[in-house]
N, C-alpha and C. Protein backbone atom coordinates (compact mmCIF):
# COMPACT_ATOMS: atom_id res chain seq x y z
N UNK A 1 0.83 -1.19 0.00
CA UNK A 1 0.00 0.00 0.00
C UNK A 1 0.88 1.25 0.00
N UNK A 2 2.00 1.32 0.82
CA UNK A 2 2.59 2.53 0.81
C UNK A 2 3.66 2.97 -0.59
N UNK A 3 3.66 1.87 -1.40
CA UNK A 3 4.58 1.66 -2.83
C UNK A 3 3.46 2.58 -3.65
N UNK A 4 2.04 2.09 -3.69
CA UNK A 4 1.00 2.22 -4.46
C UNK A 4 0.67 3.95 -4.38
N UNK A 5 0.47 4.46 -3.05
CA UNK A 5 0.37 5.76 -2.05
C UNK A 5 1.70 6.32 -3.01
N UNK A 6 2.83 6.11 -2.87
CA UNK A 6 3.92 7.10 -3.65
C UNK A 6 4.05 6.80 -4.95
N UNK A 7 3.65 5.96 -5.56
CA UNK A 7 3.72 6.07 -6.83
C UNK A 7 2.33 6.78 -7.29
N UNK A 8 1.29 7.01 -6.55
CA UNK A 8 -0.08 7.89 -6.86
C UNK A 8 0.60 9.38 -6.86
N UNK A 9 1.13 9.62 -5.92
CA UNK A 9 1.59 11.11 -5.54
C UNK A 9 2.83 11.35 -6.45
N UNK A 10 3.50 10.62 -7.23
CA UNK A 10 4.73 10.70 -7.94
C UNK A 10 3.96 11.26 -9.24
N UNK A 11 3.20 10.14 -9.65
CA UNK A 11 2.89 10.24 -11.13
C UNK A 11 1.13 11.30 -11.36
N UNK A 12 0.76 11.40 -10.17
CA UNK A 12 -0.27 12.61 -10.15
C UNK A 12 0.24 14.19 -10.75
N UNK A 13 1.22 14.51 -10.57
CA UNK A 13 1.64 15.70 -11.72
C UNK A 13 1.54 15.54 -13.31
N UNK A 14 1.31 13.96 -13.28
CA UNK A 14 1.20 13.90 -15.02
C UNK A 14 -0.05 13.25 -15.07
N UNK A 15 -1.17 13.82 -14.40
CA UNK A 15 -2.02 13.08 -14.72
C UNK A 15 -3.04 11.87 -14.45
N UNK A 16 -1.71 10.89 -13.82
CA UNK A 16 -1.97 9.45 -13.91
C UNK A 16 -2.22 9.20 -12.39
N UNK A 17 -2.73 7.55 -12.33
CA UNK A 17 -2.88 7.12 -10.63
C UNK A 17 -1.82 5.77 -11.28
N UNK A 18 -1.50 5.14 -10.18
CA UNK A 18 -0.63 4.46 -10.07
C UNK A 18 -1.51 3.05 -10.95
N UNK A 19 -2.89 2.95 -11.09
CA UNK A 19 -3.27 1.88 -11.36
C UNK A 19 -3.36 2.07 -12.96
N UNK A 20 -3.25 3.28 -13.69
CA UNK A 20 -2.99 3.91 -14.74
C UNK A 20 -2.12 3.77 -15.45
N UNK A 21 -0.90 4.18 -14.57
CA UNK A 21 0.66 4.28 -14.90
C UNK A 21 0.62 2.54 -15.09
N UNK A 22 0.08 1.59 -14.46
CA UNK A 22 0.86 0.35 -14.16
C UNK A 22 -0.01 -0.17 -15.82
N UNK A 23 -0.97 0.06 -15.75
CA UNK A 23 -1.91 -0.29 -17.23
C UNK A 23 -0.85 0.78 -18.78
N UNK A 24 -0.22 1.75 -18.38
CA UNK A 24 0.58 2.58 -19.49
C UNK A 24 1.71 1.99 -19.64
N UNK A 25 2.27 1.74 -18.59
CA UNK A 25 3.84 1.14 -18.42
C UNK A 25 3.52 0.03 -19.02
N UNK A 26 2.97 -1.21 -18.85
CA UNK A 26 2.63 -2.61 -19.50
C UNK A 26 2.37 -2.43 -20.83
N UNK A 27 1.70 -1.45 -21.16
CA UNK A 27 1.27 -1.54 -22.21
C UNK A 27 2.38 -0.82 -23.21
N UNK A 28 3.27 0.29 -22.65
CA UNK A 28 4.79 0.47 -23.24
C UNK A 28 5.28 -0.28 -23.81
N UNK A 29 5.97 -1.44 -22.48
CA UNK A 29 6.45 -2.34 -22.68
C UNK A 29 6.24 -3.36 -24.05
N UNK A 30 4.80 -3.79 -23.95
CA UNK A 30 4.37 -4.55 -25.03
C UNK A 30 4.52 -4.28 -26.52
N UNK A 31 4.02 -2.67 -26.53
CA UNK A 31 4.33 -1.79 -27.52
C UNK A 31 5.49 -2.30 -28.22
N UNK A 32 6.87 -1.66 -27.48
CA UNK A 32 8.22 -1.96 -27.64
C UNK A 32 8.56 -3.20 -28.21
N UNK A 33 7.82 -4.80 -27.62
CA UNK A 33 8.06 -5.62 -28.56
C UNK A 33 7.05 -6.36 -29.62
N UNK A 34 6.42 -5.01 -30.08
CA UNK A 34 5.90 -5.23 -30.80
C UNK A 34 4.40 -6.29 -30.85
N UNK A 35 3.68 -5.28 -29.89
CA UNK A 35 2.49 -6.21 -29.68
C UNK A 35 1.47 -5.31 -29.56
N UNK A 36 0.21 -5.73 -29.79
CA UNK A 36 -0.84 -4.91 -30.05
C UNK A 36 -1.60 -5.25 -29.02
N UNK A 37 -1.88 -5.56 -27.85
CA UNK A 37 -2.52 -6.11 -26.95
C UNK A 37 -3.84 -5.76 -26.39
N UNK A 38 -5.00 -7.11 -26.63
CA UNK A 38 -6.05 -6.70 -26.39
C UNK A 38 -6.55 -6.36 -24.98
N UNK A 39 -7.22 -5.53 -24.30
CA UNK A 39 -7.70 -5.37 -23.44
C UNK A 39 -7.32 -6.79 -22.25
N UNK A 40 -8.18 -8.08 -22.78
CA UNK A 40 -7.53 -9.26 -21.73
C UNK A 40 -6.41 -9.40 -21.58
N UNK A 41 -5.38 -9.14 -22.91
CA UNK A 41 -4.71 -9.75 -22.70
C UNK A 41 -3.49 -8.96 -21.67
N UNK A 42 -3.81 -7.04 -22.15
CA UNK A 42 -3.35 -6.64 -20.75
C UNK A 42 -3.55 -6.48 -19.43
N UNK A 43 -4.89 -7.21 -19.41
CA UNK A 43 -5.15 -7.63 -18.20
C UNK A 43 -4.64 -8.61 -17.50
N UNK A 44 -4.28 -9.64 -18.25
CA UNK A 44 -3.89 -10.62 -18.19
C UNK A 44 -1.90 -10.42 -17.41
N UNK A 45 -1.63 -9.87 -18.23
CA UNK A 45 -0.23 -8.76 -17.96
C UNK A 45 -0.07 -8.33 -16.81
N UNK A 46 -1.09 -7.34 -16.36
CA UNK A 46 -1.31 -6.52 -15.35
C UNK A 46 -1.52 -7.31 -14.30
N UNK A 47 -2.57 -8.29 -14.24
CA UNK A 47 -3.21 -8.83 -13.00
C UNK A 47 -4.13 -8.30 -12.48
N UNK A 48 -5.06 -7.38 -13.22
CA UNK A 48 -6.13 -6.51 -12.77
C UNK A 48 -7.08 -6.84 -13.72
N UNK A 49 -8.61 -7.07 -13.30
CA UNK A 49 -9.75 -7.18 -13.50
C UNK A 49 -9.75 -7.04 -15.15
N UNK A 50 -10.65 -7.54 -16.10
CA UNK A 50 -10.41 -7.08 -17.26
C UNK A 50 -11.39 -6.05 -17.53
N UNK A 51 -12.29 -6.15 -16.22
CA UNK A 51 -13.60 -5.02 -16.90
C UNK A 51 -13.11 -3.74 -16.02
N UNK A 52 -11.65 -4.18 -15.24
CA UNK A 52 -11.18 -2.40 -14.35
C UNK A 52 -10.43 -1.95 -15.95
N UNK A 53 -9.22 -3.14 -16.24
CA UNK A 53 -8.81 -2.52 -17.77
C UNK A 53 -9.67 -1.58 -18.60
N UNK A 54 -10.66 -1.96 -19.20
CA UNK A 54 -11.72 -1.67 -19.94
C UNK A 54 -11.92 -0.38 -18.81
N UNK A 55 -12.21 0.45 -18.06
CA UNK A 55 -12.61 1.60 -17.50
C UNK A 55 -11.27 2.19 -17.60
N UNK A 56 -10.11 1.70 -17.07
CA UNK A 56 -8.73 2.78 -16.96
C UNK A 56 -8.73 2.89 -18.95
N UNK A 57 -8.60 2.11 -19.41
CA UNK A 57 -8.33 2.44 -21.06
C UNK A 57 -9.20 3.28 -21.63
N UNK A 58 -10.50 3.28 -21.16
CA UNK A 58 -11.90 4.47 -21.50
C UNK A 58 -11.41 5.49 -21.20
N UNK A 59 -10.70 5.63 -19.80
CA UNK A 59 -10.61 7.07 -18.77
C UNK A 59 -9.26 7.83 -19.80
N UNK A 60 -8.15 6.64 -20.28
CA UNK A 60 -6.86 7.10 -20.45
C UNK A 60 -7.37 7.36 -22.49
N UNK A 61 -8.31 6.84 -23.00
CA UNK A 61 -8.73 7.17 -24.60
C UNK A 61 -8.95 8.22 -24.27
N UNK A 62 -10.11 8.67 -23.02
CA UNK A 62 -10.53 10.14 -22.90
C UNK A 62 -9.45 11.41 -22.97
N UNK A 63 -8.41 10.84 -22.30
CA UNK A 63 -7.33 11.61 -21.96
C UNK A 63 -6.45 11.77 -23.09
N UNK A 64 -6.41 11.41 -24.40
CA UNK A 64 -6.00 11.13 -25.11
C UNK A 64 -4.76 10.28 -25.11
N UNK A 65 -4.36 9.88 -24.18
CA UNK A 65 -3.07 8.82 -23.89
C UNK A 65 -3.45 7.43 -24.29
N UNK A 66 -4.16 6.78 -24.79
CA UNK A 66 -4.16 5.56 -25.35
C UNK A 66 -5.38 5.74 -26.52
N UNK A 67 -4.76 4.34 -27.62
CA UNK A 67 -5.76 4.27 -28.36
C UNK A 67 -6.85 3.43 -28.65
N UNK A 68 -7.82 2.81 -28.65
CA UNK A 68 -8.41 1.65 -28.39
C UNK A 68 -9.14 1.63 -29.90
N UNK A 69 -8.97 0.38 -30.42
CA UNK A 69 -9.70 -0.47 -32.11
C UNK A 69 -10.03 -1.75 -32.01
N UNK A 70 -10.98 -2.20 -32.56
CA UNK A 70 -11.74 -2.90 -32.73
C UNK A 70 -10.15 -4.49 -33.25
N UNK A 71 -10.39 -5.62 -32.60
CA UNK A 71 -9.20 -6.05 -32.91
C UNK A 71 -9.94 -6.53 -34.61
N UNK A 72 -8.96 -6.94 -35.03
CA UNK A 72 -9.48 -7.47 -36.52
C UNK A 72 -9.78 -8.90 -36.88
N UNK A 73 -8.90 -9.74 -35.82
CA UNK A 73 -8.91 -11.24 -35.64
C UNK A 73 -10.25 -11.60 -34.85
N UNK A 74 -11.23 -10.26 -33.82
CA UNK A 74 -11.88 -10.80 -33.03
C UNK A 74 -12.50 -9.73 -32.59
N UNK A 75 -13.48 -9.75 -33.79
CA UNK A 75 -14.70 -8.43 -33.55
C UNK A 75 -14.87 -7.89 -31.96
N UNK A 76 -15.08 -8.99 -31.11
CA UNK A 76 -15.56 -8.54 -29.78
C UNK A 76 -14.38 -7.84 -28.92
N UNK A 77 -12.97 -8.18 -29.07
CA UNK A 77 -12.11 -7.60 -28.30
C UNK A 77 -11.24 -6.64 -28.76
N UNK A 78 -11.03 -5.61 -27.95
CA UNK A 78 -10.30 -4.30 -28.20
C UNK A 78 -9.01 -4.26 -28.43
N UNK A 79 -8.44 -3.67 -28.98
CA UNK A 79 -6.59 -3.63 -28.72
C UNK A 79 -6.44 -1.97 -28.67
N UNK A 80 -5.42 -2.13 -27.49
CA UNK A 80 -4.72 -0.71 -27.18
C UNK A 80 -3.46 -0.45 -27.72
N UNK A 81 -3.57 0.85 -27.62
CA UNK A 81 -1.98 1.31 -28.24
C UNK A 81 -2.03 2.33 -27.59
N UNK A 82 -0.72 2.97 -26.97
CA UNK A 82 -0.42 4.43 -26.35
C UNK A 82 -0.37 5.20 -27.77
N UNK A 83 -1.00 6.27 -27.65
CA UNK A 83 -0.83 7.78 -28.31
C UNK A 83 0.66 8.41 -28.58
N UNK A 84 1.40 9.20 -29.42
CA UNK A 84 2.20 9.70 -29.28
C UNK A 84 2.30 10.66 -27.33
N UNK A 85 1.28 11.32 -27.59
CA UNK A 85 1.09 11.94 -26.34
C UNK A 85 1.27 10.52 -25.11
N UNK A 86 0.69 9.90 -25.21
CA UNK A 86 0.46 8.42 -24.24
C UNK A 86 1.91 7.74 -24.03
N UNK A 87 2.93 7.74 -25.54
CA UNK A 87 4.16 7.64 -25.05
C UNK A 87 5.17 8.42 -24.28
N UNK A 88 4.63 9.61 -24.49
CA UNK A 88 5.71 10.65 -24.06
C UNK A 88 5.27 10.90 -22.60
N UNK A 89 3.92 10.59 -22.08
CA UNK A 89 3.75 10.73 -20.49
C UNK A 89 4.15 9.34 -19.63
N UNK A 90 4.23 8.34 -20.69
CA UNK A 90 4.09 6.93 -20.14
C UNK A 90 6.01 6.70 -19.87
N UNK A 91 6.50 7.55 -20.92
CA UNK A 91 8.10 7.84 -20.71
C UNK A 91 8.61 8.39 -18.91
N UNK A 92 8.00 9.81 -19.16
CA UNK A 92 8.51 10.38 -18.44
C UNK A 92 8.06 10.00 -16.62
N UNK A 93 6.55 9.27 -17.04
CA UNK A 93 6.37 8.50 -15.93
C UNK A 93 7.40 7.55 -15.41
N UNK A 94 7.95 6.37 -16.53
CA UNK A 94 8.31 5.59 -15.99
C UNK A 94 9.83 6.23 -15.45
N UNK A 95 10.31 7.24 -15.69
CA UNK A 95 11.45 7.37 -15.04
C UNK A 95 11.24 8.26 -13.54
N UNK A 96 10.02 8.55 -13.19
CA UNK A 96 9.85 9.02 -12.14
C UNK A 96 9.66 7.94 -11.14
N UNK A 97 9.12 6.78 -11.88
CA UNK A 97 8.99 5.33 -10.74
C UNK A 97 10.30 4.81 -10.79
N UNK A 98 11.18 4.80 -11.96
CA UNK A 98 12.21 4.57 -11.59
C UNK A 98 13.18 5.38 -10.21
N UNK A 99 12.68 6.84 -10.22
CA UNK A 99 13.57 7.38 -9.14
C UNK A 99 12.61 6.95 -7.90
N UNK A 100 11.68 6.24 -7.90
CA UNK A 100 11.04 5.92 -6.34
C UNK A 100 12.02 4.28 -6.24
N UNK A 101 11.93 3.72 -6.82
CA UNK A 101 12.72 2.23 -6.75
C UNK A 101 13.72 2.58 -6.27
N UNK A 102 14.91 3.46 -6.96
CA UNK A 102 15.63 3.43 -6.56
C UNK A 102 16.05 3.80 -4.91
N UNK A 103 15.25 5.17 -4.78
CA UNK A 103 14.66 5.32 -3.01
C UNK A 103 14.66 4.37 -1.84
N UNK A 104 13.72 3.27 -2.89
CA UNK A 104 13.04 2.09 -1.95
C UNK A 104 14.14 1.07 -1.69
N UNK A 105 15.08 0.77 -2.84
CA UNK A 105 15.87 0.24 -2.75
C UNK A 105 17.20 0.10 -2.03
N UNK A 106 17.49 1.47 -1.89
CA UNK A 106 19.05 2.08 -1.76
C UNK A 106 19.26 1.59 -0.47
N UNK A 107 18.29 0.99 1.02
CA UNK A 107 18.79 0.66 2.17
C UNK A 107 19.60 -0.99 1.77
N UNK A 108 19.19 -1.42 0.39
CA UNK A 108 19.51 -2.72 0.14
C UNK A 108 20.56 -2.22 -0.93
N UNK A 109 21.14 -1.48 -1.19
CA UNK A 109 22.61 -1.58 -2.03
C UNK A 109 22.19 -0.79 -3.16
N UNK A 110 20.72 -0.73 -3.54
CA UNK A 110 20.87 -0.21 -4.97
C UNK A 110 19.88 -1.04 -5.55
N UNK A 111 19.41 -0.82 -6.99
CA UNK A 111 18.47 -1.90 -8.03
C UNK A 111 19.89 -3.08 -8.33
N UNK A 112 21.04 -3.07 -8.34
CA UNK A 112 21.73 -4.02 -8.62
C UNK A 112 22.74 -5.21 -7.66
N UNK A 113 22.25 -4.45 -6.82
CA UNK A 113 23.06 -5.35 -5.22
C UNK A 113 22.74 -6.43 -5.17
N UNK A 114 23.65 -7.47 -4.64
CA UNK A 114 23.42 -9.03 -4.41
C UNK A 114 21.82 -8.73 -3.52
N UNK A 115 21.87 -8.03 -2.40
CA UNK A 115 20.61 -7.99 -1.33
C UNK A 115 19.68 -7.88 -2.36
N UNK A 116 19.80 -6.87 -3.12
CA UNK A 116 18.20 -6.42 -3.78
C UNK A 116 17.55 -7.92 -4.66
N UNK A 117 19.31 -8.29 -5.18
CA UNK A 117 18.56 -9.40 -6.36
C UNK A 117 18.10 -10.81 -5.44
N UNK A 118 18.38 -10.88 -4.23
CA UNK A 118 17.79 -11.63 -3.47
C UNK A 118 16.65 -11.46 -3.05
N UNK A 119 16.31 -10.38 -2.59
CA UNK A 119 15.19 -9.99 -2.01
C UNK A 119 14.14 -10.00 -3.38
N UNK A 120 14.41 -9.58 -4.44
CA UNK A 120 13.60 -9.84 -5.76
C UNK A 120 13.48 -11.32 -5.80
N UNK A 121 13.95 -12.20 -5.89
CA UNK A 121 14.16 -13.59 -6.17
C UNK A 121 12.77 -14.27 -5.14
N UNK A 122 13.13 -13.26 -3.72
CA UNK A 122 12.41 -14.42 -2.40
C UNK A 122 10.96 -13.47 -2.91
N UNK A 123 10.99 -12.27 -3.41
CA UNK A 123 9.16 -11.70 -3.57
C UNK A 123 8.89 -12.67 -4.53
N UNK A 124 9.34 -12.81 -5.83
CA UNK A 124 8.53 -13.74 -6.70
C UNK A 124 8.37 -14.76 -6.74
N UNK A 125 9.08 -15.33 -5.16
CA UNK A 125 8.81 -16.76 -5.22
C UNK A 125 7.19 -16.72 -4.41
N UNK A 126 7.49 -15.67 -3.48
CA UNK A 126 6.08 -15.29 -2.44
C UNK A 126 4.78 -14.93 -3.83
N UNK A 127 5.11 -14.20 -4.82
CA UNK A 127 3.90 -14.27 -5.47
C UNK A 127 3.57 -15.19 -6.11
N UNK A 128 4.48 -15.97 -6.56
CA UNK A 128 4.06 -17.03 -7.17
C UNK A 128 3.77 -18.94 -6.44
N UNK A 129 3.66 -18.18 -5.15
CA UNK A 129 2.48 -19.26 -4.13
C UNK A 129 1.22 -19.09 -4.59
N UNK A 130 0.81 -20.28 -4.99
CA UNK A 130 -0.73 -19.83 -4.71
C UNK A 130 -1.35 -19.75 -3.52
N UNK A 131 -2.34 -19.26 -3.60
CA UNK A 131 -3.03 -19.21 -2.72
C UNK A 131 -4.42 -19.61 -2.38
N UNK A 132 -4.85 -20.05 -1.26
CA UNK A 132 -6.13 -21.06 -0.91
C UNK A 132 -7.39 -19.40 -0.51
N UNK A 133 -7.97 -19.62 -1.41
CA UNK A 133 -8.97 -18.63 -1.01
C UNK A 133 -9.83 -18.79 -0.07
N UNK A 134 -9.87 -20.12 0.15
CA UNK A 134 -11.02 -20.49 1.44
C UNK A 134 -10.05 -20.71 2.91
N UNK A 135 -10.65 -19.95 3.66
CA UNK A 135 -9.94 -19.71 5.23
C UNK A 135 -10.31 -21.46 5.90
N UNK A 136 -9.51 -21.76 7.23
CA UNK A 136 -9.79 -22.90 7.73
C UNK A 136 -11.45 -22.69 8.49
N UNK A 137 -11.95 -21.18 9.09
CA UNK A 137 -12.52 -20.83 8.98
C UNK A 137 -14.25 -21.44 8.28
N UNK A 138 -13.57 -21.10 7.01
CA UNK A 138 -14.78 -21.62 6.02
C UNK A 138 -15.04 -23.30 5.99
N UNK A 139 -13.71 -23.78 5.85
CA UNK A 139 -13.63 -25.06 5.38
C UNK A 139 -14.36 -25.96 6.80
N UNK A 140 -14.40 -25.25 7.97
CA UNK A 140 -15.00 -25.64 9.06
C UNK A 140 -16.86 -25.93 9.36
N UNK A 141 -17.30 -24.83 8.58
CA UNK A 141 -18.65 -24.43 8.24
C UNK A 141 -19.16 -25.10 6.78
N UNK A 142 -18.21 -25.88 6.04
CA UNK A 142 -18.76 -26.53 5.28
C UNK A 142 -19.41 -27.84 5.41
């Protein structure tokens, strides 16, 4: 929460909320290697809802920072693309989250320190637990 909190207040001079920036940045990224990505599938990317996608990509078309078309392979689903404008805020964003990382980081050596690349290593092993959605709780009352 407090990552989410400073990256809102970082990237709020340009505009964006952090759940914005994280839907612009992904969708940069994809850009870059050359991908046209539909709505799921940057949801899919992201890890966020596909019908929250579908509202941040409405809010950010409004804004003129992304572009949204009809895909061609699949009448029903959308594909985004950042705007010239959409690249150049989605730029200057990402180097403002870059100067919070580095912030967050620096008690651990830096983005390149043995600590940090450990401590990266042990989070993605923690996200990539699954997880039991039903409490012992529940499983008691069944």
């Amino acid at each position: 929460m407090k990552w989410r909190v400073a990256v809102d207040r970082a990237v709020a001079p340009l505009g964006l909320t952090h759940a914005q920036y994280a839907l612009m940045a992904s969708l940069h990224g994809m850009g870059r290697s050359g991908l046209r990505p539909s709505q799921r599938q940057l949801a899919d990317t992201t890890g966020l809802e596909a019908l929250y996608v579908s509202k941040l990509a409405r809010a950010l078309e409004a804004a003129g920072l992304v572009a949204r078309s009809r895909d061609p392979n699949d009448p029903r689903a959308m594909q985004l693309s950042l705007t010239e404008q959409g690249r150049d805020v989605t730029r200057r964003a990402i180097k403002v989250v870059q100067g919070l990382l580095d912030q967050l980081l620096e008690p651990l050596g830096g983005q390149g320190s043995p600590r940090t690349r450990q401590f990266t290593r042990e989070l993605a092993t923690l996200l990539d637990a699954p997880l039991d959605l039903h409490t012992e709780n529940d499983k008691e009352q069944s």
